[in-house]
Protein backbone atom coordinates (compact mmCIF):
# COMPACT_ATOMS: atom_id res chain seq x y z
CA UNK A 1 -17.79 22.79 -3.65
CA UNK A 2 -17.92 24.79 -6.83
CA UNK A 3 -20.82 24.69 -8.94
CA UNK A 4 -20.56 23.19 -12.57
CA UNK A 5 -21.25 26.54 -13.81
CA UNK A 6 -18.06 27.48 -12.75
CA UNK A 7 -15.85 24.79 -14.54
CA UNK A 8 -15.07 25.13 -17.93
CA UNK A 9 -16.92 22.83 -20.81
CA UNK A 10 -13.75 20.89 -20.87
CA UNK A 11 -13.32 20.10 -17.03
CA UNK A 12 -17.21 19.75 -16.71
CA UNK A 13 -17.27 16.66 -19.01
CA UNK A 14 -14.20 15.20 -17.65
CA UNK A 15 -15.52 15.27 -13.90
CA UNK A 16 -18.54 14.10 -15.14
CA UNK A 17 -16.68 10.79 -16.47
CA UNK A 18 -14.93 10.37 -13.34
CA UNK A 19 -18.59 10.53 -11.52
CA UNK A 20 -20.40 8.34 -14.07
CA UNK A 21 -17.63 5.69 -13.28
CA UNK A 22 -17.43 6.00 -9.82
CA UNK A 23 -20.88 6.12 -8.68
CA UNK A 24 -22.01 3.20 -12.03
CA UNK A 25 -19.05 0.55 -12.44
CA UNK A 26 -16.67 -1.09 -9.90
CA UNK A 27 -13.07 -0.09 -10.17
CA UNK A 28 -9.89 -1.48 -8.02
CA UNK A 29 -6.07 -0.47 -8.26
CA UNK A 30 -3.78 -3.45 -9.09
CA UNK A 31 -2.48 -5.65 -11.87
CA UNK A 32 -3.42 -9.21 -13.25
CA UNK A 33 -0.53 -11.05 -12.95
CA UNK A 34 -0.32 -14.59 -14.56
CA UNK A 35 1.29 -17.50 -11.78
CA UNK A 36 2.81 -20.99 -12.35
CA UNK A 37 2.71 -23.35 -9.32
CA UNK A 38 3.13 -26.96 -8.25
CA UNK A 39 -0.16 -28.83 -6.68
CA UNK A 40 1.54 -31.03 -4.37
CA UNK A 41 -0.08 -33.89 -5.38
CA UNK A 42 2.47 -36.25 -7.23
CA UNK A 43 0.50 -37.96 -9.56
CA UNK A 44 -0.82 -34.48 -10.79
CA UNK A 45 0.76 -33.22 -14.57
CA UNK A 46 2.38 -30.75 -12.64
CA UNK A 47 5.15 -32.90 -10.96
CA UNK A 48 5.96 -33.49 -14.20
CA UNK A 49 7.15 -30.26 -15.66
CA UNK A 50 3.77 -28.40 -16.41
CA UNK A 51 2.54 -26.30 -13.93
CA UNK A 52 -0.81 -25.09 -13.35
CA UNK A 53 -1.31 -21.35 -14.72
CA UNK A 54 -3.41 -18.93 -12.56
CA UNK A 55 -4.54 -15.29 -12.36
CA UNK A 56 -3.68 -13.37 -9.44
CA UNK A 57 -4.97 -9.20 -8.27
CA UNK A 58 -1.91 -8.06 -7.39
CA UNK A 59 -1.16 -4.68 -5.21
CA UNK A 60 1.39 -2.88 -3.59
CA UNK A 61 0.89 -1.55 -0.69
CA UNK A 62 3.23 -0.16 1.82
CA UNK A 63 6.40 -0.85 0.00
CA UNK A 64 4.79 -5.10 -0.23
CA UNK A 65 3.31 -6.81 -2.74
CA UNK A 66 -0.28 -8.37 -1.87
CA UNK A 67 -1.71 -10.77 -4.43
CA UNK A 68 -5.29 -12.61 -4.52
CA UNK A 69 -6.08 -15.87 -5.96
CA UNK A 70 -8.34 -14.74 -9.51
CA UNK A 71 -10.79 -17.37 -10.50
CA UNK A 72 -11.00 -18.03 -14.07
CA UNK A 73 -14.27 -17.58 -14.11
CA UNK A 74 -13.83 -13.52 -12.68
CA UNK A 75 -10.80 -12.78 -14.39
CA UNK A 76 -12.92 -10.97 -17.33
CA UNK A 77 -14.44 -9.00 -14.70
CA UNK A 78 -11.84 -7.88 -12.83
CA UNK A 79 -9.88 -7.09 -15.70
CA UNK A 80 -12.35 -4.30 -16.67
CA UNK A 81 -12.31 -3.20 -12.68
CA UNK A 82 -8.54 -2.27 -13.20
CA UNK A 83 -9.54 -0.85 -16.68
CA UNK A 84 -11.86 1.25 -14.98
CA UNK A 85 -9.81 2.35 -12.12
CA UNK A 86 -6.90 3.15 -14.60
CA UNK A 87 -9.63 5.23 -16.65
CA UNK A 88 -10.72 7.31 -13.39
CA UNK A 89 -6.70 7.83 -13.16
CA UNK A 90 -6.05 9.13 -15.94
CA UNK A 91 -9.10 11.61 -16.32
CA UNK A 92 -8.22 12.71 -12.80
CA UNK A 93 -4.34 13.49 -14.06
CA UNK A 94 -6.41 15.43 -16.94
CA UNK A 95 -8.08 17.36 -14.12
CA UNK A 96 -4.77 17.65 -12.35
CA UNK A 97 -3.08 19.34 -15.68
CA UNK A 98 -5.73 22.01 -16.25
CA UNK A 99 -5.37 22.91 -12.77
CA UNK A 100 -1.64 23.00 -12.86
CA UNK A 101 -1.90 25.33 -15.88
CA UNK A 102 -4.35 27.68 -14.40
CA UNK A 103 -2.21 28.17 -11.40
CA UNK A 104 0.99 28.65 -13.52
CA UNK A 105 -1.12 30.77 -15.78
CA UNK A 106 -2.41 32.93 -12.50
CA UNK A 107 -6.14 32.14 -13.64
CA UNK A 108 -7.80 31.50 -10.15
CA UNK A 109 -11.86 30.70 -10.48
């Protein structure tokens, strides 16, 4: 692996967001999704017409959707996780471009 000497100013601060993130916060690929569902229980509000409203982590994988059950309780919490893992993303597609220019640009390091 290259030294940080060798990356410019721009790329050095960039991988150093991706490593402060990785190695200091928790980060997970997905989507919130907000759910409506019945109970089952008949004397519940929700055989009547209004449904019980939940958070769900949801994921594709494999060409299939995967979702887990959110407590409200977490749902601030793993909001930020996908925040974060959308941040590391998006520096990394920063990263990405630089490199992409460089190589159309014929400036190998």
């Amino acid at each position: 692996m290259k030294h940080r000497k060798k990356f410019s100013e721009k790329q050095w601060k960039i991988r150093s967001e991706i490593t402060k993130i990785v190695h200091e916060q928790n980060y997970v690929r997905g989507s919130l999704v907000t759910m409506t569902r019945v109970c089952g229980n008949p004397n519940c509000r929700c055989a009547k017409g209004q449904k019980h409203v939940s958070m769900y982590l949801s994921q594709s994988e494999g060409g299939r959707t995967k979702k887990l059950f959110v407590p409200k309780k977490y749902e601030a919490r793993v909001e930020q996780w996908i925040e974060n893992y959308r941040q590391i993303k998006r520096l990394m597609e920063k990263v990405s471009d630089d490199l992409w220019t460089a190589v159309k640009e014929r400036r190998f390091g």
